[in-house]
Structure formats: structure tokens, C-alpha cells
Protein backbone atom coordinates (compact mmCIF):
# COMPACT_ATOMS: atom_id res chain seq x y z
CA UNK A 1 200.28 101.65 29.74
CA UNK A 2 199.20 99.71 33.20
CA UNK A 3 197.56 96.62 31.87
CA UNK A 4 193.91 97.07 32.64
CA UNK A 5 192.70 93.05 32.37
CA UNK A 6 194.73 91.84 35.50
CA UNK A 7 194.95 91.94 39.35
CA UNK A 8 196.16 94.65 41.64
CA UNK A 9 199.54 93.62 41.20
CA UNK A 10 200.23 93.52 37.62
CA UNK A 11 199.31 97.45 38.02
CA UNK A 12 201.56 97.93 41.15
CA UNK A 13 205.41 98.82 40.79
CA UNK A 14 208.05 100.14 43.06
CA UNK A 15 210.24 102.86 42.25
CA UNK A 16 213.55 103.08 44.86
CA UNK A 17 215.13 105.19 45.02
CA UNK A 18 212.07 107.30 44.70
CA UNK A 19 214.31 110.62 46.40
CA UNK A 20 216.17 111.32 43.46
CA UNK A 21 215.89 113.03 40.40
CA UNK A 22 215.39 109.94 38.16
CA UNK A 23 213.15 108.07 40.69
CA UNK A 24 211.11 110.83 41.67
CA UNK A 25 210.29 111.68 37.19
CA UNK A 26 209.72 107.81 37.26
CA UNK A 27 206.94 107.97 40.05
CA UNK A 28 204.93 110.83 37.97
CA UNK A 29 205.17 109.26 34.65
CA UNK A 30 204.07 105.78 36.06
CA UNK A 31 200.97 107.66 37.76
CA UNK A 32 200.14 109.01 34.76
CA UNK A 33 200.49 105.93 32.80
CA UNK A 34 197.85 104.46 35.05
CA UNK A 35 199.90 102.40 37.87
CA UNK A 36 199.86 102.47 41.88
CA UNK A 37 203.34 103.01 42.78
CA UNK A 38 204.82 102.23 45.81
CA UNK A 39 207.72 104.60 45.85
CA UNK A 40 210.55 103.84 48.47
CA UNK A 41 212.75 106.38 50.11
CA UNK A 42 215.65 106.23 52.67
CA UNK A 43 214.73 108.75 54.53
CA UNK A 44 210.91 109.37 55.05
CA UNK A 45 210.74 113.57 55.92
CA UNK A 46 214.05 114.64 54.35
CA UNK A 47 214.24 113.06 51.18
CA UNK A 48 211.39 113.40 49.16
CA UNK A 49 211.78 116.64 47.84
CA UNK A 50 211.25 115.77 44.14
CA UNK A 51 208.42 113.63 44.77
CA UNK A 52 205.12 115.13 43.79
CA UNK A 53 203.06 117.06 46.35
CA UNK A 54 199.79 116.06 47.23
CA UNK A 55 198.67 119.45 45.06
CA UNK A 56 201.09 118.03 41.95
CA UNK A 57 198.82 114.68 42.37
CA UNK A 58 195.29 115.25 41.43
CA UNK A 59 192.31 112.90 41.18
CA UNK A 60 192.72 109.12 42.11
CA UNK A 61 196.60 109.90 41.18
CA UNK A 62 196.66 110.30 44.93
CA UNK A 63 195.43 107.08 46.15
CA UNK A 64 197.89 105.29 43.65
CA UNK A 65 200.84 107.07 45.58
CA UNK A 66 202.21 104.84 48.46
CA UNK A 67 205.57 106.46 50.26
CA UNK A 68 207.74 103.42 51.95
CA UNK A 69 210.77 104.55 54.05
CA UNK A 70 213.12 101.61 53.30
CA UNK A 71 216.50 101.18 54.64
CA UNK A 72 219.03 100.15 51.31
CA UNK A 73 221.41 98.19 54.15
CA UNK A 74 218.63 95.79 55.36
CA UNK A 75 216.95 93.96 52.84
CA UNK A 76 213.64 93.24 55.14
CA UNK A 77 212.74 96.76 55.36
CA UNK A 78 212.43 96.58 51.53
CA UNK A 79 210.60 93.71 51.49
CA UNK A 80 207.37 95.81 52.71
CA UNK A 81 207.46 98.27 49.64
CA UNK A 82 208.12 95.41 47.21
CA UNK A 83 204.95 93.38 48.29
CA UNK A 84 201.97 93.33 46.14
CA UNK A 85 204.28 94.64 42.90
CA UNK A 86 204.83 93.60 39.70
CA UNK A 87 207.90 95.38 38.77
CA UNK A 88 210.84 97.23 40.41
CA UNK A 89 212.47 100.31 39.16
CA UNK A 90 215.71 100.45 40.86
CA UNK A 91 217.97 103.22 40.71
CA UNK A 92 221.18 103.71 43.76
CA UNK A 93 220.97 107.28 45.45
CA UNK A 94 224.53 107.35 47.51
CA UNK A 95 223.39 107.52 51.17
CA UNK A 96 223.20 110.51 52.87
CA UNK A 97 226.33 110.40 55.15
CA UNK A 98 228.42 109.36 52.03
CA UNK A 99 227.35 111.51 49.09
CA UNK A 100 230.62 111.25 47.67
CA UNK A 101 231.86 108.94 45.58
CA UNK A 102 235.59 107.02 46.25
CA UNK A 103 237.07 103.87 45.98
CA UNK A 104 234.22 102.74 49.37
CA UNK A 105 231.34 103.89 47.72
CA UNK A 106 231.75 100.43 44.86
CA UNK A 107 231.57 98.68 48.36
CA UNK A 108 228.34 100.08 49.69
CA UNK A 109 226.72 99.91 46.07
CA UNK A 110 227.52 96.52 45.95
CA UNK A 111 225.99 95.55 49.20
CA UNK A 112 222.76 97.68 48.42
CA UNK A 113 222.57 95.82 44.89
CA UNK A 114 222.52 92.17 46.75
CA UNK A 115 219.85 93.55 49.03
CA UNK A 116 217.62 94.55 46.49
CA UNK A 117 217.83 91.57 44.07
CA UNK A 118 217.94 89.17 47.22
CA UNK A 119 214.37 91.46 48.54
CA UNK A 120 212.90 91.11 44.64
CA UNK A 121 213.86 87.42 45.36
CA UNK A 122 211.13 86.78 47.91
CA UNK A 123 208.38 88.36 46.26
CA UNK A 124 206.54 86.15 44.12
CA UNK A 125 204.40 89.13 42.52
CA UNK A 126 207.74 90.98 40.81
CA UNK A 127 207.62 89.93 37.09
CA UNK A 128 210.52 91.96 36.20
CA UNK A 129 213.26 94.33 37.49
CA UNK A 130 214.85 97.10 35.94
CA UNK A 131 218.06 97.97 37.13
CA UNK A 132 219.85 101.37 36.74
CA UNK A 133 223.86 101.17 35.89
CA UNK A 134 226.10 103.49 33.91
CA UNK A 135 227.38 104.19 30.87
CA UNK A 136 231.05 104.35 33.22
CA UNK A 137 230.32 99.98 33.21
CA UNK A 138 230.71 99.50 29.57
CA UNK A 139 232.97 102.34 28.56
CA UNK A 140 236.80 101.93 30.66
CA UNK A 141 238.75 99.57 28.73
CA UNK A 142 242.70 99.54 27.83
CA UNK A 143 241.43 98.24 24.31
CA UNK A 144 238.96 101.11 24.03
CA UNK A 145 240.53 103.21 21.38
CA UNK A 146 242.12 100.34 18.99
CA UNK A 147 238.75 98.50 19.07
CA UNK A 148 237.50 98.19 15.52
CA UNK A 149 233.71 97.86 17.02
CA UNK A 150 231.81 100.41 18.63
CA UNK A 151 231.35 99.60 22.14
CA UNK A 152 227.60 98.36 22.89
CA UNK A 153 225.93 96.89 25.94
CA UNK A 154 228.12 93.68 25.34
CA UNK A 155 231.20 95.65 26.98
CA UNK A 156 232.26 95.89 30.64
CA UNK A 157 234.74 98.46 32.14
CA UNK A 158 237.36 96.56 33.62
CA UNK A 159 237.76 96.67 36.79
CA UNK A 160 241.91 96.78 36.92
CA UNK A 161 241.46 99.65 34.91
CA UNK A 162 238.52 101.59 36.93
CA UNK A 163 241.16 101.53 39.89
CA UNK A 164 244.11 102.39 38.46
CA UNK A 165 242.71 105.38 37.33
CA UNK A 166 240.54 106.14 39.93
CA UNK A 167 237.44 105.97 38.18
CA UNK A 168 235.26 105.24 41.16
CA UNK A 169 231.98 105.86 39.45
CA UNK A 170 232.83 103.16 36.87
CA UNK A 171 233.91 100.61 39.54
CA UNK A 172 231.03 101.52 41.86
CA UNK A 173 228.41 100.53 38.81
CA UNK A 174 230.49 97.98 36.70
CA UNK A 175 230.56 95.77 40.69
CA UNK A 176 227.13 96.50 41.37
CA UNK A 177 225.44 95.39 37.93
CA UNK A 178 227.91 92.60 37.82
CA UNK A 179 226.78 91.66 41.60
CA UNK A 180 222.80 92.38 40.15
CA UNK A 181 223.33 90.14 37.39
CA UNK A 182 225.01 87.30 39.38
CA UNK A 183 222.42 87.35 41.94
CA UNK A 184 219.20 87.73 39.62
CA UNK A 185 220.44 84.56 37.50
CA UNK A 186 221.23 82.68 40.74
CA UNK A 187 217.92 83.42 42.24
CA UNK A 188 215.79 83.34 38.80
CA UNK A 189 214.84 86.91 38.93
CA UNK A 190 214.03 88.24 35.43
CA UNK A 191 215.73 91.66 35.11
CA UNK A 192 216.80 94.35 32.35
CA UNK A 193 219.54 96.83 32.71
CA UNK A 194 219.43 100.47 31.60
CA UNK A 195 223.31 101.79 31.55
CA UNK A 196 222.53 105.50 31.12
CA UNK A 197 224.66 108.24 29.72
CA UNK A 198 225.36 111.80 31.55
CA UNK A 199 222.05 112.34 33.12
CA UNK A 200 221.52 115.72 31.97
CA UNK A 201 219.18 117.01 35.07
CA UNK A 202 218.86 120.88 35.99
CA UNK A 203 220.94 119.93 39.55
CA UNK A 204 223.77 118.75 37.30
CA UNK A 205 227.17 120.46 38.12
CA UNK A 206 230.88 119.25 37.46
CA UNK A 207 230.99 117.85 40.90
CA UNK A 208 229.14 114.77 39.09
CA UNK A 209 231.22 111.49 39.14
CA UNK A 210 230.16 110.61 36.29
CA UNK A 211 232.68 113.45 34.29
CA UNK A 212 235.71 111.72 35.65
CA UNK A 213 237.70 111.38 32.51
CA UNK A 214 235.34 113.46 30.71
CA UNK A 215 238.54 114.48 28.07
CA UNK A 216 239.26 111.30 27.57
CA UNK A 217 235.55 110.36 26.78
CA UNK A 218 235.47 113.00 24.44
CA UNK A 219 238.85 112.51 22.63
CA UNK A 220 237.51 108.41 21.81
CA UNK A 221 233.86 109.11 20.85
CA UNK A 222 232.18 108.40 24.16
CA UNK A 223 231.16 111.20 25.72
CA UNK A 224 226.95 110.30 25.66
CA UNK A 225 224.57 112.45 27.62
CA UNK A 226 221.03 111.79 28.09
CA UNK A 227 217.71 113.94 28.85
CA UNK A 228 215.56 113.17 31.99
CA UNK A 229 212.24 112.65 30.16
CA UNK A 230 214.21 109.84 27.15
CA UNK A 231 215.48 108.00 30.93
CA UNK A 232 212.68 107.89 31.90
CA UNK A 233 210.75 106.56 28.82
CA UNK A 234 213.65 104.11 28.55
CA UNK A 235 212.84 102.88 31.63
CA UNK A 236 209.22 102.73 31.19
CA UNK A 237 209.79 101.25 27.81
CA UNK A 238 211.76 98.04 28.74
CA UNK A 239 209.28 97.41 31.72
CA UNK A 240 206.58 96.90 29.61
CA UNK A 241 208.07 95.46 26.56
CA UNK A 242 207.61 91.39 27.51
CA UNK A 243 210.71 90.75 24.35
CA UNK A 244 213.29 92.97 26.11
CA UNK A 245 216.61 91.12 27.92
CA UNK A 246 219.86 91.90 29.57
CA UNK A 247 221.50 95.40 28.93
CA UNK A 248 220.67 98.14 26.91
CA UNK A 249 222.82 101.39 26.61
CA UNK A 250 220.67 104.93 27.05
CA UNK A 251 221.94 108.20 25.72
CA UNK A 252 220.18 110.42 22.86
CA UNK A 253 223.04 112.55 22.21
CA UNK A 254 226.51 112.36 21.72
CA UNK A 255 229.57 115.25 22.34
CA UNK A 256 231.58 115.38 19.31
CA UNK A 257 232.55 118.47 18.57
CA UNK A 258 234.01 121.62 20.42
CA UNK A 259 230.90 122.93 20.35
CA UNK A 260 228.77 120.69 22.18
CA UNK A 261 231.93 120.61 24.52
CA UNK A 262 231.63 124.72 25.39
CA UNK A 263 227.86 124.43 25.82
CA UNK A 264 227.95 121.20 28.08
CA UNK A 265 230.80 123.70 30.10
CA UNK A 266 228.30 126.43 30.22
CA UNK A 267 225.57 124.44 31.65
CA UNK A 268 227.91 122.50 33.85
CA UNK A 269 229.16 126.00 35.68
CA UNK A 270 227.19 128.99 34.25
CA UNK A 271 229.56 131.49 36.81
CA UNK A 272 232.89 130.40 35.39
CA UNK A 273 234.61 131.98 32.27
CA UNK A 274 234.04 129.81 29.42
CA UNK A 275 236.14 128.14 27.41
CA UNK A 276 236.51 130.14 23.69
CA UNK A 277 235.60 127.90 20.64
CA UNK A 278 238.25 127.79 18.64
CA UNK A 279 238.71 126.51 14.80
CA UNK A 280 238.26 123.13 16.09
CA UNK A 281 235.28 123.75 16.51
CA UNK A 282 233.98 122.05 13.48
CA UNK A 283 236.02 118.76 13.67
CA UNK A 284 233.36 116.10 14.41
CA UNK A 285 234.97 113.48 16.94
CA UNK A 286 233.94 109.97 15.42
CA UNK A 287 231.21 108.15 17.56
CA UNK A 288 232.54 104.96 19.14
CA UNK A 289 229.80 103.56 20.87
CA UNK A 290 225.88 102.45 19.48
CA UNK A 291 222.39 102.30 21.77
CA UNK A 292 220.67 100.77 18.53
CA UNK A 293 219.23 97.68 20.60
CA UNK A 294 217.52 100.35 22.48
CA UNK A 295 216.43 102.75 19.65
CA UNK A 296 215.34 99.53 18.01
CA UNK A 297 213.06 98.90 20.96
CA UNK A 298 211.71 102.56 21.38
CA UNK A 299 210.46 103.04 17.69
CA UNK A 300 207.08 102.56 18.54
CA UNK A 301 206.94 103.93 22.04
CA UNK A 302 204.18 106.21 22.88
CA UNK A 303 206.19 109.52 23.37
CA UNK A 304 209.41 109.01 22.93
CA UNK A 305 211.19 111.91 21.01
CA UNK A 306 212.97 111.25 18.11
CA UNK A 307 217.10 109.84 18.73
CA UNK A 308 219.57 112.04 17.18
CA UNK A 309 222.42 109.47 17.02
């Protein structure tokens, strides 16, 4: 919970992108832990249709809710939402006139990245950041399916690799952290990572760039999902824990058997004919990849649901 003993700022954090599904679950789970949040948004009266309404915010929730319109390409406009916060909550929304995702869009998240660490960088209030990545940063590897590990948060994608197969999404977030990271120990800004599995939100569809290479994810033991209210406690979780450090992998379930693979296809495009399970169906695909520095962490965290994997 918001620390009760200290000043104004130790209870003030900054969610950005605030717009978007994971910001805008952030903003009403930090209200109702007890914080003023300062949520930041690119675009003021068209993007803040997740947010809570006044109506959804009752009592002093209200007054605790600040909306910022900050620009992610100029680093001064963030500068206004940062001030007077503790913490940051940083998650990249792709910007309106680019919503999809291609080789340019690891060029744009870079440059937003820099902005944001190089904003948290002249604020002397920010204690902490917490950076969203991706699962796609650790998991694209030649070496992937001869490793005798399980991949963890001490794996990168490569970046070779993310481009020869196209995997923009994995290129777009392995840069960005990798630019985050550079820039946060350069400028002495203490920050956590969350690289998140399949965010599995109700706007979800197979457009998501996340599910490029979604077979081959499946076929190695990779293919982690996560639910929206686990993110968010993850989130919330390494904020407040003063031990936590560098990366920590997020996903509470795992698809490893035809199955899970049918369902995920159902909920993915409802419309569609659906792929038949077939006797297959009960070989279990061997997990390759381990959040236990996060479950670890989360053991004792006021409402967290119990992991299955």
C-alpha cells in the first residue's frame, strides 16, 4: 500500500501510458491502494477511454486522479507529469498514426524509451521506475531449443535473429529495454523491468504482434500468456518491494498442450471455424522457460492469485 508516514511524493506515481489497457488497470488499482496518480496520455480527449470516469472514481479517489497530456517524442512535456512523483509506471502504447508494428516501430520505441528514462532523469522525487518489455526480449534465440536451461530473465532475443525473421515485436522491445537499461545505469536511475507474457485482455485478437511465431513458441515450451489483474499486481508488486532489481519475467500460465492451443484460437477469433482437437491433444509440450524470481517475490503479496506454473 501507499506509505502513509511520508511526504506528498512518496504517495504520488505516474502511470504513462495511462490510454491503454495495462495503464489504464494500473491507474485504478494504484487509487485504490491509496496513491495520487498522475496518469499521462498522448492524446488528452481521444485516448482515455479506459481510464475511469469521474462516476467509476468515488470519494477522494477523485482528487488523487491527475490527467497529463504528454507528448512520448519530447521529453519536456513529460517532465510536467513526472514532477512531484515517486515512481513511474511505464508502459509504450504505439502512437496513433503508427499502430502497427514493422521493422520502424523498434525505431520510434527506442526514441520514446530515451525520453522517458532521460525525463525520470531530472526528477529528483522518482525513487524507482518500472519499465514494461516483453516476453518477445528474452525468448528469440538460434540456441533456444538445444539450451539445456530454461530461459529466465537473464536471456535476450538477439537482435540478428529478431530481423531475419521479422519478428518486429521482439526487436521493437529487446532495443528499447536494452536502450532503458543503458540509459538508467548511465544516468543512476533505479529501475525494474517487467517482460510480460501474451497480455490476455478482452480487446485481444490475432492481429497482436506479439503472436508472431506463435507455432514456434508453442512447439519449444514458450508460449506464456498472462491475465490483466496478475500484470498488474506484478507491477504493483515490484514498485513497492525496496529488495527487487533488474528483470523479472511475468506470465501465470503456460500453452502446452493442444488444448490450451484450440481455446487460446477460440478467444483469439470467436467467428472463425476452429481448429478440431485431435489425439494430440493430451501430449504436454515441456515448459522451457521459469518466472520463479517473480513468483518468489509475489508469495506474500496482498491479492495475488495463486501461479499455476
Amino acid at each position: 500500500m501507499a506509505p502513509a508516514s511520508c511526504g506528498q511524493s512518496c504517495n504520488t506515481v505516474c502511470v504513462m501510458d495511462a490510454s491503454g489497457r495495462l495503464g489504464s488497470s494500473l491507474v485504478k488499482k494504484l487509487l485504490q491502494r491509496g496513491y495520487t496518480v498522475h496518469a499521462a496520455v498522448q492524446n488528452y480527449h481521444g485516448s482515455c477511454e479506459h481510464l475511469p470516469s469521474p462516476s467509476e472514481v468515488s470519494g477522494d479517489n477523485s482528487e488523487r486522479l491527475k490527467i497529463f497530456q504528454s507528448d512520448p517524442f519530447d521529453y519536456h512535456t513529460m517532465i510536467d507529469a513526472f514532477r512531484g512523483c515517486s515512481g513511474l509506471f511505464y508502459t509504450f502504447e504505439p502512437p496513433q498514426d503508427q499502430p502497427t508494428y514493422d521493422e520502424c516501430m523498434a525505431e520510434v520505441e527506442v526514441r520514446v524509451a530515451h525520453n522517458v528514462l532521460e525525463a525520470c532523469a531530472q526528477i529528483d522525487t522518482i525513487d524507482k521506475v518500472v519499465f514494461t518489455s516483453s516476453a518477445t526480449a528474452v525468448i528469440w534465440k538460434d540456441d533456444r531449443k538445444t539450451s539445456s536451461t530454461d530461459l529466465d530473465e537473464r536471456h535476450w532475443s538477439d537482435i540478428n535473429f529478431c530481423r531475419k525473421f521479422k519478428l518486429w515485436h521482439g526487436l521493437s522491445k529487446a532495443l528499447a529495454e536494452k536502450t532503458a537499461w543503458a540509459l538508467a545505469m548511465d544516468r543512476d536511475v533505479n529501475m525494474v523491468c517487467i517482460n510480460a507474457g501474451l497480455l490476455m485482455a478482452p480487446d485481444l485478437s490475432i492481429e497482436n504482434p506479439y503472436l508472431k511465431g506463435a507455432a514456434e513458441m508453442y512447439e519449444d515450451g514458450l508460449f506464456i500468456t498472462v491475465d490483466l489483474n496478475f500484470l498488474v499486481d506484478a507491477h504493483i508488486c515490484v514498485f513497492e518491494d525496496s529488495s527487487t532489481y533488474g528483470r523479472y519475467l511475468c506470465f501465470n500460465h503456460v500453452i502446452s498442450c493442444n488444448e490450451d492451443a484450440v481455446e487460446l484460437a477460440k478467444f483469439l477469433s470467436p467467428a472463425s471455424p476452429q481448429p478440431q482437437r485431435t489425439e494430440e491433444g493430451t501430449r504436454m509440450i515441456q515448459q522451457k522457460i521459469s518466472n520463479e524470481k517473480l513468483k518468489k517475490l509475489m508469495v506474500d503479496f496482498e491479492g495475488v492469485p495463486n501461479l499455476d506454473c
